[in-house]
C-alpha atoms as a PDB file:
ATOM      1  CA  UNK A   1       6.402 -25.949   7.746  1.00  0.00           C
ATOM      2  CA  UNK A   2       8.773 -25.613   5.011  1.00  0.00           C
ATOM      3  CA  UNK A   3       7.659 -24.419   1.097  1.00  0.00           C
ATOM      4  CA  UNK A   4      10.369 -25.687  -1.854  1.00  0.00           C
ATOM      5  CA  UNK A   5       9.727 -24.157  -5.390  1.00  0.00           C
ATOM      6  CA  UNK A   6      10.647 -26.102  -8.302  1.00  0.00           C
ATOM      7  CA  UNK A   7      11.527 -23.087 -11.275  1.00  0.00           C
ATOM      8  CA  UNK A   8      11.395 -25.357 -14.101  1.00  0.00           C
ATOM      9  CA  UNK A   9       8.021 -26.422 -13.215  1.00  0.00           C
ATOM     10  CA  UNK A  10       6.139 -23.983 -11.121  1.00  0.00           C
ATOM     11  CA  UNK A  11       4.935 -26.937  -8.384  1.00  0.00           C
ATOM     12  CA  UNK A  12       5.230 -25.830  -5.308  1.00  0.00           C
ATOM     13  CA  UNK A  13       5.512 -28.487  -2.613  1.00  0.00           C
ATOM     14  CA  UNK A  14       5.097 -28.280   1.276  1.00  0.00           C
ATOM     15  CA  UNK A  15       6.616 -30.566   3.796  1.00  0.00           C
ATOM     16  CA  UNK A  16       6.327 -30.350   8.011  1.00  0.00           C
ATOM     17  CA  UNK A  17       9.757 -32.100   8.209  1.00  0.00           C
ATOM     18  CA  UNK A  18      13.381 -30.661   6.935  1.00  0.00           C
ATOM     19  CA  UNK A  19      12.890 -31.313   2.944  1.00  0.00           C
ATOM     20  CA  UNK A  20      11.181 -35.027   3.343  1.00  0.00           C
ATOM     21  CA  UNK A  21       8.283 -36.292   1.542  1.00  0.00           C
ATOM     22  CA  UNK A  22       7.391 -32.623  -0.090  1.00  0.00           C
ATOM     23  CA  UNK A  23       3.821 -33.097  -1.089  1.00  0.00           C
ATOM     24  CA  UNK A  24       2.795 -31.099  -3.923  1.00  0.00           C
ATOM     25  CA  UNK A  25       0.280 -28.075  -3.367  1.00  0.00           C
ATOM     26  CA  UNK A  26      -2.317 -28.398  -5.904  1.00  0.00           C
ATOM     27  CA  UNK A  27      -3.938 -25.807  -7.039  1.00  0.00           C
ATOM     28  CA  UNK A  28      -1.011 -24.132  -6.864  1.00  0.00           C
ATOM     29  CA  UNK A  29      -1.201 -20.820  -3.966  1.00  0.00           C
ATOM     30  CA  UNK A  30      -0.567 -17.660  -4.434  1.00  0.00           C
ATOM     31  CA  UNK A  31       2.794 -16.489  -3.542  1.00  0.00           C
ATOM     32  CA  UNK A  32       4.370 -13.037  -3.253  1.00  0.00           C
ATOM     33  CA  UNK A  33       7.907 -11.621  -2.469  1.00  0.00           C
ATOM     34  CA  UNK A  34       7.768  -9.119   0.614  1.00  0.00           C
ATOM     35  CA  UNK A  35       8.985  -7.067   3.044  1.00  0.00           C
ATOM     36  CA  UNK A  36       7.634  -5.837   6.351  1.00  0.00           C
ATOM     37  CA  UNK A  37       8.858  -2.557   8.259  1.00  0.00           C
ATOM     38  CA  UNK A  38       7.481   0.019  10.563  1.00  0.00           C
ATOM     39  CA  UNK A  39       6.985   2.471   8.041  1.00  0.00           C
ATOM     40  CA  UNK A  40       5.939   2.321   4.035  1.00  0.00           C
ATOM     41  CA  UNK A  41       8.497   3.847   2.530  1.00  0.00           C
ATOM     42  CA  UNK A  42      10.677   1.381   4.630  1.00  0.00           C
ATOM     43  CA  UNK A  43       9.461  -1.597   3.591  1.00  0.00           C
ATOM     44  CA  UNK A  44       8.990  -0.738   0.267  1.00  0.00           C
ATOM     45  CA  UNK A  45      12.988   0.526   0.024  1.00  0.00           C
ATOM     46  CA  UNK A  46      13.925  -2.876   0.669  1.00  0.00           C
ATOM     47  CA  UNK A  47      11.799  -4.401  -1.678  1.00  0.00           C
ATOM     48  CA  UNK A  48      12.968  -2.705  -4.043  1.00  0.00           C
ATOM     49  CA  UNK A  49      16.720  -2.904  -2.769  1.00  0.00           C
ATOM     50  CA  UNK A  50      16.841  -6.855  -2.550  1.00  0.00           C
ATOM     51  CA  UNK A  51      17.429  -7.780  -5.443  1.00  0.00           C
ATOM     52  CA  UNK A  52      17.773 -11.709  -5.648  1.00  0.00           C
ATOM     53  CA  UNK A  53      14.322 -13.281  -5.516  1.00  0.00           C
ATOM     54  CA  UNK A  54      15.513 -16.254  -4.070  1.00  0.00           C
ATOM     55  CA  UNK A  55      16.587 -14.654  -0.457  1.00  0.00           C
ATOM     56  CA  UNK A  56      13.270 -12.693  -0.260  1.00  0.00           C
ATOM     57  CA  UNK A  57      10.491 -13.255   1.921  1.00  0.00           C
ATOM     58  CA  UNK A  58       7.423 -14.870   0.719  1.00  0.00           C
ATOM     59  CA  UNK A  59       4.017 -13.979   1.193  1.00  0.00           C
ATOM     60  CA  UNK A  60       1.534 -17.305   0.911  1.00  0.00           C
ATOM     61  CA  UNK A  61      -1.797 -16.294   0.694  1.00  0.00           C
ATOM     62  CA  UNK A  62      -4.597 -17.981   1.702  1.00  0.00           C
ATOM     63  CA  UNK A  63      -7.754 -15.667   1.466  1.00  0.00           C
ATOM     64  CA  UNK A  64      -8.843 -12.480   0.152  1.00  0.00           C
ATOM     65  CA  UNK A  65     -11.856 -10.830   0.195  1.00  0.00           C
ATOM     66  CA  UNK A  66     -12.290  -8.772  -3.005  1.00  0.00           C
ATOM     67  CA  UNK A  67     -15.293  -6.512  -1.072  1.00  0.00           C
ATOM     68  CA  UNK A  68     -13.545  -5.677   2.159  1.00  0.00           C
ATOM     69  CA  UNK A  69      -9.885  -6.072   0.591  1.00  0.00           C
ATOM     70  CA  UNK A  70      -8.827  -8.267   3.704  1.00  0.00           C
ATOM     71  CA  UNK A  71      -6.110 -10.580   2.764  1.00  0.00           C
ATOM     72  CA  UNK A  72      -4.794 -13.248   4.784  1.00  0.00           C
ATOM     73  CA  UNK A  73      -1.675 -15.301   4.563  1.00  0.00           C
ATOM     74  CA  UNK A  74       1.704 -16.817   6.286  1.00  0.00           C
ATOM     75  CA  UNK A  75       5.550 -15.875   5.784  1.00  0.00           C
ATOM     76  CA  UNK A  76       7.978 -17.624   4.554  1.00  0.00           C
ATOM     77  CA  UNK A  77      11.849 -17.364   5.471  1.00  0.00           C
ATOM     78  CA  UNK A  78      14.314 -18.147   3.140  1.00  0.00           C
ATOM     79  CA  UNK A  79      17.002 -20.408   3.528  1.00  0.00           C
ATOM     80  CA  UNK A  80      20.640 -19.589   3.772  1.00  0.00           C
ATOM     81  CA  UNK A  81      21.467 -21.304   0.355  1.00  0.00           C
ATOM     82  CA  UNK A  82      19.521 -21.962  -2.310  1.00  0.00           C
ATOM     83  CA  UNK A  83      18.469 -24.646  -4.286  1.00  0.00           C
ATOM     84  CA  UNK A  84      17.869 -27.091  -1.070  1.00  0.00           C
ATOM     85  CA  UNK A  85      17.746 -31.180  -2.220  1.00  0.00           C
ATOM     86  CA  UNK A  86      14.514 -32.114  -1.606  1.00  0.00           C
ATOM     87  CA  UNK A  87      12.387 -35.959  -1.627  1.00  0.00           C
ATOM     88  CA  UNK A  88       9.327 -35.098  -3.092  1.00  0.00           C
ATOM     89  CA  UNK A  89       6.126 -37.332  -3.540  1.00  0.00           C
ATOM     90  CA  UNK A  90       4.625 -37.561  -6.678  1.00  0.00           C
ATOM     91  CA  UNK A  91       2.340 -35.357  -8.538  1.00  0.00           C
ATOM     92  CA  UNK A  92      -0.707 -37.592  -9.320  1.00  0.00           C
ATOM     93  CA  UNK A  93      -1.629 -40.167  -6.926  1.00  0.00           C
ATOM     94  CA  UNK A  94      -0.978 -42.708  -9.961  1.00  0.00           C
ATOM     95  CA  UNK A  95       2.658 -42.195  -9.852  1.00  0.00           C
ATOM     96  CA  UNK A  96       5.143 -44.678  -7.680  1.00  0.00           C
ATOM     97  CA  UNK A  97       7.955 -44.028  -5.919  1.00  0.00           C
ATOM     98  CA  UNK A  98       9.934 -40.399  -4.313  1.00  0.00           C
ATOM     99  CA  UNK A  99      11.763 -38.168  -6.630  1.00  0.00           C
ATOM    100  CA  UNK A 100      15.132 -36.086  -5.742  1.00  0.00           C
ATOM    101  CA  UNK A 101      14.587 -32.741  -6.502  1.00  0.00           C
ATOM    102  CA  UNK A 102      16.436 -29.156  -6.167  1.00  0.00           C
ATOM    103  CA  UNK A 103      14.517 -26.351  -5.072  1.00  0.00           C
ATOM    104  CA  UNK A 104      14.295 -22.843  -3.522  1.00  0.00           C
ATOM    105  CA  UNK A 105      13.533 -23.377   0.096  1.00  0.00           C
ATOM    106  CA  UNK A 106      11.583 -21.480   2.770  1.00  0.00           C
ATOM    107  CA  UNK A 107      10.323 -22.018   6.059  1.00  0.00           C
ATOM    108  CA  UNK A 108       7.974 -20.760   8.189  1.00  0.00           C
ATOM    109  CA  UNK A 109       8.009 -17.137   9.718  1.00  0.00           C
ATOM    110  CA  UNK A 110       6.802 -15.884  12.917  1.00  0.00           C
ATOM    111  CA  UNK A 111       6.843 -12.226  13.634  1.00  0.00           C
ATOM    112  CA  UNK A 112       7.695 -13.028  17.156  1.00  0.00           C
ATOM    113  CA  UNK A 113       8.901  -9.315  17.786  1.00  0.00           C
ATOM    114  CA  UNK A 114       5.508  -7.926  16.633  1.00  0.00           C
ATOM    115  CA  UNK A 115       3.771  -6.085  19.010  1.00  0.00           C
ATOM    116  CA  UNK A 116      -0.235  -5.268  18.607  1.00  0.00           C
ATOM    117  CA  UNK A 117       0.606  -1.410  19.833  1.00  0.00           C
ATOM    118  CA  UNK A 118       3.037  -0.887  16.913  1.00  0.00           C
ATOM    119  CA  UNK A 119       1.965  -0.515  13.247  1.00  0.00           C
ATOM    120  CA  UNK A 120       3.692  -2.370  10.622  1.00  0.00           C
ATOM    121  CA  UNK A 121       3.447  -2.269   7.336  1.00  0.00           C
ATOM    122  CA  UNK A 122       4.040  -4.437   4.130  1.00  0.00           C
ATOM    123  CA  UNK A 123       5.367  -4.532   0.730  1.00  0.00           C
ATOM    124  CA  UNK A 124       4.236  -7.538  -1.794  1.00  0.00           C
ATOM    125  CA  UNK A 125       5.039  -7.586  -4.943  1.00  0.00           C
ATOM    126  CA  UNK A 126       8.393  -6.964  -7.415  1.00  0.00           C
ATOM    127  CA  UNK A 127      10.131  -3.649  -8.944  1.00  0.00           C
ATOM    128  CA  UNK A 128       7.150  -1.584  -9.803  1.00  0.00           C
ATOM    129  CA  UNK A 129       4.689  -4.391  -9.876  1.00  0.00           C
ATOM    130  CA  UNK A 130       3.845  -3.887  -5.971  1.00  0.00           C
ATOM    131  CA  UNK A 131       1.471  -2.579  -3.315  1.00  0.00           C
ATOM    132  CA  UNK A 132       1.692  -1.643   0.057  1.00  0.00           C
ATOM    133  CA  UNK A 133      -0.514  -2.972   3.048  1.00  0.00           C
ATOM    134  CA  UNK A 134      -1.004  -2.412   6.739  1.00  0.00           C
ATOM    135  CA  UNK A 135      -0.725  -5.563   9.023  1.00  0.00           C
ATOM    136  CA  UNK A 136      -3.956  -5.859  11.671  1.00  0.00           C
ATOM    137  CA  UNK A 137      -3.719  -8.569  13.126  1.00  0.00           C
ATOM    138  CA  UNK A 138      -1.431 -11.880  13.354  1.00  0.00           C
ATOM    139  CA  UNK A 139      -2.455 -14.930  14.837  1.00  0.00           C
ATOM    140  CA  UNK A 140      -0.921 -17.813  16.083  1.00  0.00           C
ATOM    141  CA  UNK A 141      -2.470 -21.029  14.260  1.00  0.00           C
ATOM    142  CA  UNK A 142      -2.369 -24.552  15.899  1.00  0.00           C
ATOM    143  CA  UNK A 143       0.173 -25.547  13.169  1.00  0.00           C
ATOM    144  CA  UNK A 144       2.267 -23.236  15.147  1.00  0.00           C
ATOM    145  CA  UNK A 145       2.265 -20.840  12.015  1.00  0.00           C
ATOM    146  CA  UNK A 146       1.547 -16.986  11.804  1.00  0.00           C
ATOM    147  CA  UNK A 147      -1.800 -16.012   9.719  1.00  0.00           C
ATOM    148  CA  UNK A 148      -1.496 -12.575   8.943  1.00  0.00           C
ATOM    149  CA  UNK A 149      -3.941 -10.191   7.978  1.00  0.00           C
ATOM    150  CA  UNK A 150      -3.691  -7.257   6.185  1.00  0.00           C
ATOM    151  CA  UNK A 151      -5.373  -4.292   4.558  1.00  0.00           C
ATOM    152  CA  UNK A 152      -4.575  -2.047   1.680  1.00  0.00           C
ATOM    153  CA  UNK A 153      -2.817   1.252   2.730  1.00  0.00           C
ATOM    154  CA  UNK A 154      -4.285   3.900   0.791  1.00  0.00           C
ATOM    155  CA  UNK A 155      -7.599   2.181   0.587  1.00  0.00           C
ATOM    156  CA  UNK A 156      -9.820   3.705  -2.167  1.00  0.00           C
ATOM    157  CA  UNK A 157      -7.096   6.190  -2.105  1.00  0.00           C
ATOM    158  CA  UNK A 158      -6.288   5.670  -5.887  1.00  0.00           C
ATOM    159  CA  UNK A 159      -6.685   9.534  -7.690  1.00  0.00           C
ATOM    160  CA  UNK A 160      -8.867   9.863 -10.898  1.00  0.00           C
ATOM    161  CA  UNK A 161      -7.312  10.481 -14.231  1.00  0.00           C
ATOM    162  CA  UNK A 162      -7.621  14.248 -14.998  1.00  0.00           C
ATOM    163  CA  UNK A 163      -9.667  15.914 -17.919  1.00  0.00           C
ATOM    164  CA  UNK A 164      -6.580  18.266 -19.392  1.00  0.00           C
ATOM    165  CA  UNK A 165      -9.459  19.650 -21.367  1.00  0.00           C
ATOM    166  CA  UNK A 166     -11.078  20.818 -18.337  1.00  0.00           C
ATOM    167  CA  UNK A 167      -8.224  22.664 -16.437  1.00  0.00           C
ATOM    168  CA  UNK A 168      -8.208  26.317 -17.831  1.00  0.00           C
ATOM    169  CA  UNK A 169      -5.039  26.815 -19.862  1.00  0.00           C
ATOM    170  CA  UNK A 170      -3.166  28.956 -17.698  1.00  0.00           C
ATOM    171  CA  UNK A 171      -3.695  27.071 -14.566  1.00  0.00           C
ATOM    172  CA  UNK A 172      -3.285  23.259 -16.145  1.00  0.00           C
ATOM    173  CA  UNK A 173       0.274  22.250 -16.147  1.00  0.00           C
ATOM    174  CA  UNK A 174       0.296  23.440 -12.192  1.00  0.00           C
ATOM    175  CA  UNK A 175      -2.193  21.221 -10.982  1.00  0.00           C
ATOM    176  CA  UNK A 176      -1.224  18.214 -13.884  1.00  0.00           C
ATOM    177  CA  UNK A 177       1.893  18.628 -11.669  1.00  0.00           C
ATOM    178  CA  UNK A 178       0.844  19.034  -8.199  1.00  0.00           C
ATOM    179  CA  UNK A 179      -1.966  16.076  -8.922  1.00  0.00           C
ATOM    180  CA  UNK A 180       1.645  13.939  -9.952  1.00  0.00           C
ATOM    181  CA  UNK A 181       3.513  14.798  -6.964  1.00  0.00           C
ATOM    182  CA  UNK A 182       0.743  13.195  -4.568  1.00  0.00           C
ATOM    183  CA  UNK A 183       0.727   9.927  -6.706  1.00  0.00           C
ATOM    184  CA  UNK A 184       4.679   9.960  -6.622  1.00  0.00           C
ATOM    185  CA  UNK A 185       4.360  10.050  -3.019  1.00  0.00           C
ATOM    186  CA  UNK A 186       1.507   8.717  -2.134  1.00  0.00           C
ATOM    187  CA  UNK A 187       3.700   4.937  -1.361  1.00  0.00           C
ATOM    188  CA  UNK A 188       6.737   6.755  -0.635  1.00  0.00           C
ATOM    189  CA  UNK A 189       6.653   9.807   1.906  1.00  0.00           C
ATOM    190  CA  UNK A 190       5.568   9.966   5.115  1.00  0.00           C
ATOM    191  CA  UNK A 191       2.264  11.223   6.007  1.00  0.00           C
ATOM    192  CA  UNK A 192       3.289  15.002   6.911  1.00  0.00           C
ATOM    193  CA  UNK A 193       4.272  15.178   3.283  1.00  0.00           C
ATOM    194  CA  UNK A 194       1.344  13.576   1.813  1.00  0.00           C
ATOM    195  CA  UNK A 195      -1.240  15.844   3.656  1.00  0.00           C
ATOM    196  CA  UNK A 196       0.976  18.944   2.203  1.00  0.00           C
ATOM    197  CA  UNK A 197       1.206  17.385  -1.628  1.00  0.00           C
ATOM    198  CA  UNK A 198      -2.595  17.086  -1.139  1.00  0.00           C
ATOM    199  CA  UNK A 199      -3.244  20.524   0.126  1.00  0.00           C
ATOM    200  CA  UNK A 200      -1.412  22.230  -3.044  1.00  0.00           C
ATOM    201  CA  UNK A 201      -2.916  20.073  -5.300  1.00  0.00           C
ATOM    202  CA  UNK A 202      -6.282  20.771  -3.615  1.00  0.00           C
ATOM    203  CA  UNK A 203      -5.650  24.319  -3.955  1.00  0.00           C
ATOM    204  CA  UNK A 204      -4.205  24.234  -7.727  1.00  0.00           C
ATOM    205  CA  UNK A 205      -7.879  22.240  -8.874  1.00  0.00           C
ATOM    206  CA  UNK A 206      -9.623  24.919  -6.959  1.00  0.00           C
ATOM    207  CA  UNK A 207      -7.391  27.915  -8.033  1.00  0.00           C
ATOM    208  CA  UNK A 208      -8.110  26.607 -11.574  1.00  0.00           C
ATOM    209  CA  UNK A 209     -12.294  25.869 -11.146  1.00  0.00           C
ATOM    210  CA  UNK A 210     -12.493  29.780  -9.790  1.00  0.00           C
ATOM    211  CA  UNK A 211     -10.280  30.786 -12.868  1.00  0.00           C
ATOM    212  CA  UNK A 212     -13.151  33.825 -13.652  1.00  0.00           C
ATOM    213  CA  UNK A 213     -12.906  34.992 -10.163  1.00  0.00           C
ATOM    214  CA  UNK A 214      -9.124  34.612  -9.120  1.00  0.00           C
ATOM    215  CA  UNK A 215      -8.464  38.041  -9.225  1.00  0.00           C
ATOM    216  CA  UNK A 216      -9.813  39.286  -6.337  1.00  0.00           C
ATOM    217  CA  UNK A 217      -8.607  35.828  -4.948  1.00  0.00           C
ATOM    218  CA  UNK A 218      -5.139  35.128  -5.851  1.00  0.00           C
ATOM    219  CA  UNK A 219      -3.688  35.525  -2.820  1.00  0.00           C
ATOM    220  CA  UNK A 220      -6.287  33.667  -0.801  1.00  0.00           C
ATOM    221  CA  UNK A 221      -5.324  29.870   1.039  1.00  0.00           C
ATOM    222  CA  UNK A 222      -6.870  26.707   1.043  1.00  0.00           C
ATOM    223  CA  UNK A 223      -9.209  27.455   3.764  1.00  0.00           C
ATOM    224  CA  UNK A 224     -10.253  30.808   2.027  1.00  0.00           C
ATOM    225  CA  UNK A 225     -11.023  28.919  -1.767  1.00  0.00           C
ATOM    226  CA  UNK A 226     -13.375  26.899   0.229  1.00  0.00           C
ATOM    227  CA  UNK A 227     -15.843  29.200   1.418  1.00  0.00           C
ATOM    228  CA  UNK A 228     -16.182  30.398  -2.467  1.00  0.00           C
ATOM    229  CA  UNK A 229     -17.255  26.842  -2.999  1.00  0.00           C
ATOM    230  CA  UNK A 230     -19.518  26.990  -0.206  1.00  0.00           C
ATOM    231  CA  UNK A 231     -20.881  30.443  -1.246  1.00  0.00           C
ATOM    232  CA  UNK A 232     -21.091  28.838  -4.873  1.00  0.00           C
ATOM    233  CA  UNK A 233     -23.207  25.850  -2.902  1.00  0.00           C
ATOM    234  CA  UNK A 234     -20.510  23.050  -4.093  1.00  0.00           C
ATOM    235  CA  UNK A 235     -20.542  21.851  -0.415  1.00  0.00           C
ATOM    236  CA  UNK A 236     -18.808  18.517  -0.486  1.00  0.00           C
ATOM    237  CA  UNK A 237     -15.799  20.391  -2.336  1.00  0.00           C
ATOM    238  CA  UNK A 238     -15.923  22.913   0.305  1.00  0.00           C
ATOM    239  CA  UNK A 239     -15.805  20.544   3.170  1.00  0.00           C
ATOM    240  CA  UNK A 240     -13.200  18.410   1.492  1.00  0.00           C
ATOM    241  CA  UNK A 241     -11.062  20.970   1.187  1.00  0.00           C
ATOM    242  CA  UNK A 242     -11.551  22.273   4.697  1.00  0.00           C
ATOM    243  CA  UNK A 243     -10.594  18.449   5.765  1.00  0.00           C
ATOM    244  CA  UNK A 244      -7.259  18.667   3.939  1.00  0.00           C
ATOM    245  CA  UNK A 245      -6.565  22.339   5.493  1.00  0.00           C
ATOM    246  CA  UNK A 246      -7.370  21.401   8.777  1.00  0.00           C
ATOM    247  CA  UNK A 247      -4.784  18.517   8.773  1.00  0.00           C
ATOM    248  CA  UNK A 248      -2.226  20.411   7.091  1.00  0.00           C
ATOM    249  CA  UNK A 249      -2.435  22.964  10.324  1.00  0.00           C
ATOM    250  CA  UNK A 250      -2.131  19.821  12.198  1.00  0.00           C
ATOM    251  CA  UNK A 251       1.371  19.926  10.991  1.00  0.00           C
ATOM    252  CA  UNK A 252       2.597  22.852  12.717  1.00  0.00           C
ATOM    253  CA  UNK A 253       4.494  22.447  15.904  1.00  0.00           C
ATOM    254  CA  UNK A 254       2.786  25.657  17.678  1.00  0.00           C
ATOM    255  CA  UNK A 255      -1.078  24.511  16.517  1.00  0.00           C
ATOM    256  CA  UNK A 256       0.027  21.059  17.880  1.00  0.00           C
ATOM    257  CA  UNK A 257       1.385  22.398  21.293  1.00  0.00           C
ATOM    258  CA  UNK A 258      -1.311  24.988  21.492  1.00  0.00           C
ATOM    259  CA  UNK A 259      -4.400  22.708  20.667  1.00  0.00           C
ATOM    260  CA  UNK A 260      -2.965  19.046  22.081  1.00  0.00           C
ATOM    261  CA  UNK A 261      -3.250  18.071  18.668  1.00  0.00           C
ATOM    262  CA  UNK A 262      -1.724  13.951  17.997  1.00  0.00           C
ATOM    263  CA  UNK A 263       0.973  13.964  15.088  1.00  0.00           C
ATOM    264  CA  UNK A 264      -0.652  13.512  12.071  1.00  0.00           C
ATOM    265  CA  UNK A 265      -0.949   9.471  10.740  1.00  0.00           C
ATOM    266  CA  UNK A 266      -0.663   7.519   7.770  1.00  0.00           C
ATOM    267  CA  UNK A 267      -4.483   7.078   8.328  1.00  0.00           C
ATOM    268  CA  UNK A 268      -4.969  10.999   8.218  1.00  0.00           C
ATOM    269  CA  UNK A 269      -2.460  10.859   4.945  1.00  0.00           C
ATOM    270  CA  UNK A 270      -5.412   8.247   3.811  1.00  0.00           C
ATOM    271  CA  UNK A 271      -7.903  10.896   4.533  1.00  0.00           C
ATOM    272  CA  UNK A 272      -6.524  13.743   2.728  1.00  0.00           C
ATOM    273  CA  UNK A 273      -6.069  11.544  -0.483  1.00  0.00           C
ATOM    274  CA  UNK A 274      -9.561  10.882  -0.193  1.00  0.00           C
ATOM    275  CA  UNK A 275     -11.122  14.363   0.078  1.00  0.00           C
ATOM    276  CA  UNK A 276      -8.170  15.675  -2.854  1.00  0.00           C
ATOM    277  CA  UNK A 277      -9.536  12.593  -5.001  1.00  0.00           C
ATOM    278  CA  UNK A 278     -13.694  13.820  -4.551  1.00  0.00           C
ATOM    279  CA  UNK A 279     -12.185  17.220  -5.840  1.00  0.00           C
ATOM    280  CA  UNK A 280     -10.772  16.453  -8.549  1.00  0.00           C
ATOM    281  CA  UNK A 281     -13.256  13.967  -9.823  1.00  0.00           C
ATOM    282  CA  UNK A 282     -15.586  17.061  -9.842  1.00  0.00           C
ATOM    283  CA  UNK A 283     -13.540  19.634 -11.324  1.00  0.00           C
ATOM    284  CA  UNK A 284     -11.022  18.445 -13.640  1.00  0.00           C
ATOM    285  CA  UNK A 285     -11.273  14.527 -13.811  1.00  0.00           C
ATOM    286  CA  UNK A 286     -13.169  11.871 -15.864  1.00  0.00           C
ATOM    287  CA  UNK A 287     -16.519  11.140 -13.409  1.00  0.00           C
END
């Protein structure tokens, strides 16, 4: 199948045959610049990087479920030059006779070197207008077309605005910063770095909630600030912040010989960002 855009009109027309009797799509579908690579930061480099729209690849979607944020859709190639001469059929039914027109083509893309034991991972979207997904499943339709599925990578991973107000003075432009140095990463860095961003910031918003009692407890890790929550019966902190310190000794090379423990994943990143996002929505964030 074969997509041509018209850019003076919007219309977006379809054809099964090389630029012949394009039939408009009406409504018009959704469609998205993106990239696809085996890693986020990857694919969302060369989004970024490519820089003429018109040699992108496009993202047509056809469904998306706004409660499980599944969202399904087929790629588009581009072709080598652009604007492609296309016959087109009408717009309303009413309408006689073909039209010449010159438009941005694409054609169908199969991810023929995909294989269901290796993660990939997409960009959609332009500059910083964008968001990053994690491909589950592709499947081959009787058109002979690729539906792909995808799911948001970060899922409900999005941190809560902080309360400056709420941060003791001495301890608020640490975790202000270490809270920005997750989101800065959280699309770009791999998922060693996220769990570590998290486990600082996790430690600043904790650092700061004990201000009264940091004395006797400035030298204290992660793991240590949690059992004063759990002594102060804020249990969910506690065991969110034991989460994030147990995957950040996940990280080490001897605990991962020592223990068998698997390399940490962009799944366990996920998790982290989760736990560091309960945290701060009950210390030092709007609820």
């Amino acid at each position: 199948m074969f997509l041509g855009i018209d850019t003076n009109t919007g219309i977006i027309y379809e054809t099964g045959s090389s630029f012949w009797n394009g039939r408009p799509l009406l409504p018009t579908p959704y469609i998205f610049p993106l990239q696809i690579a085996k890693t986020p930061e990857e694919a969302l480099n060369k989004l970024i990087q490519r820089s003429d729209i018109t040699q992108r690849l496009l993202f047509r979607e056809d469904a998306y479920d706004p409660v499980s944020k599944v969202r399904r859709g087929r790629l588009y190639k581009p072709e080598t030059s652009q604007p492609q001469k296309w016959i087109v059929l009408p717009i309303k039914p009413s309408q006689e006779g073909n039209e010449e027109k010159q438009l941005n083509s694409y054609q169908a893309n199969k991810l023929t070197s995909w294989n269901p034991s290796q993660q990939l991972f997409a960009a959609i979207g332009m500059d910083k207008a964008y968001s990053m997904w994690r491909i589950v499943s592709i499947d081959r339709m009787y058109s002979n077309e690729d539906l792909v599925t995808m799911r948001p990578l970060y899922f409900l991973g999005n941190l809560p605005d902080l309360l400056p107000d709420k941060i003791p003075e001495k301890w608020r432009t640490k975790v202000i910063e270490n809270v920005q140095k997750v989101v800065d990463a959280m699309y770009k860095a791999d998922a060693d770095s996220i769990v570590e961003l998290c486990r600082h910031a996790a430690s600043s918003a904790l650092f700061a909630e004990f201000d009264e009692d940091i004395s006797q407890a400035n030298k204290k890790d992660l793991g240590e600030l949690c059992k004063m929550a759990e002594q102060k019966k804020r249990r969910i902190i506690a065991h969110s912040g034991y989460t994030i310190a147990d995957l950040h000794s996940r990280l080490k090379p001897n605990n991962q010989m020592h223990y068998g423990f698997r390399v940490v994943s962009d799944r366990d990143a996920e998790l982290a960002i989760q736990c560091l996002s309960f945290i701060l929505r009950d210390l030092v964030s709007y609820k």
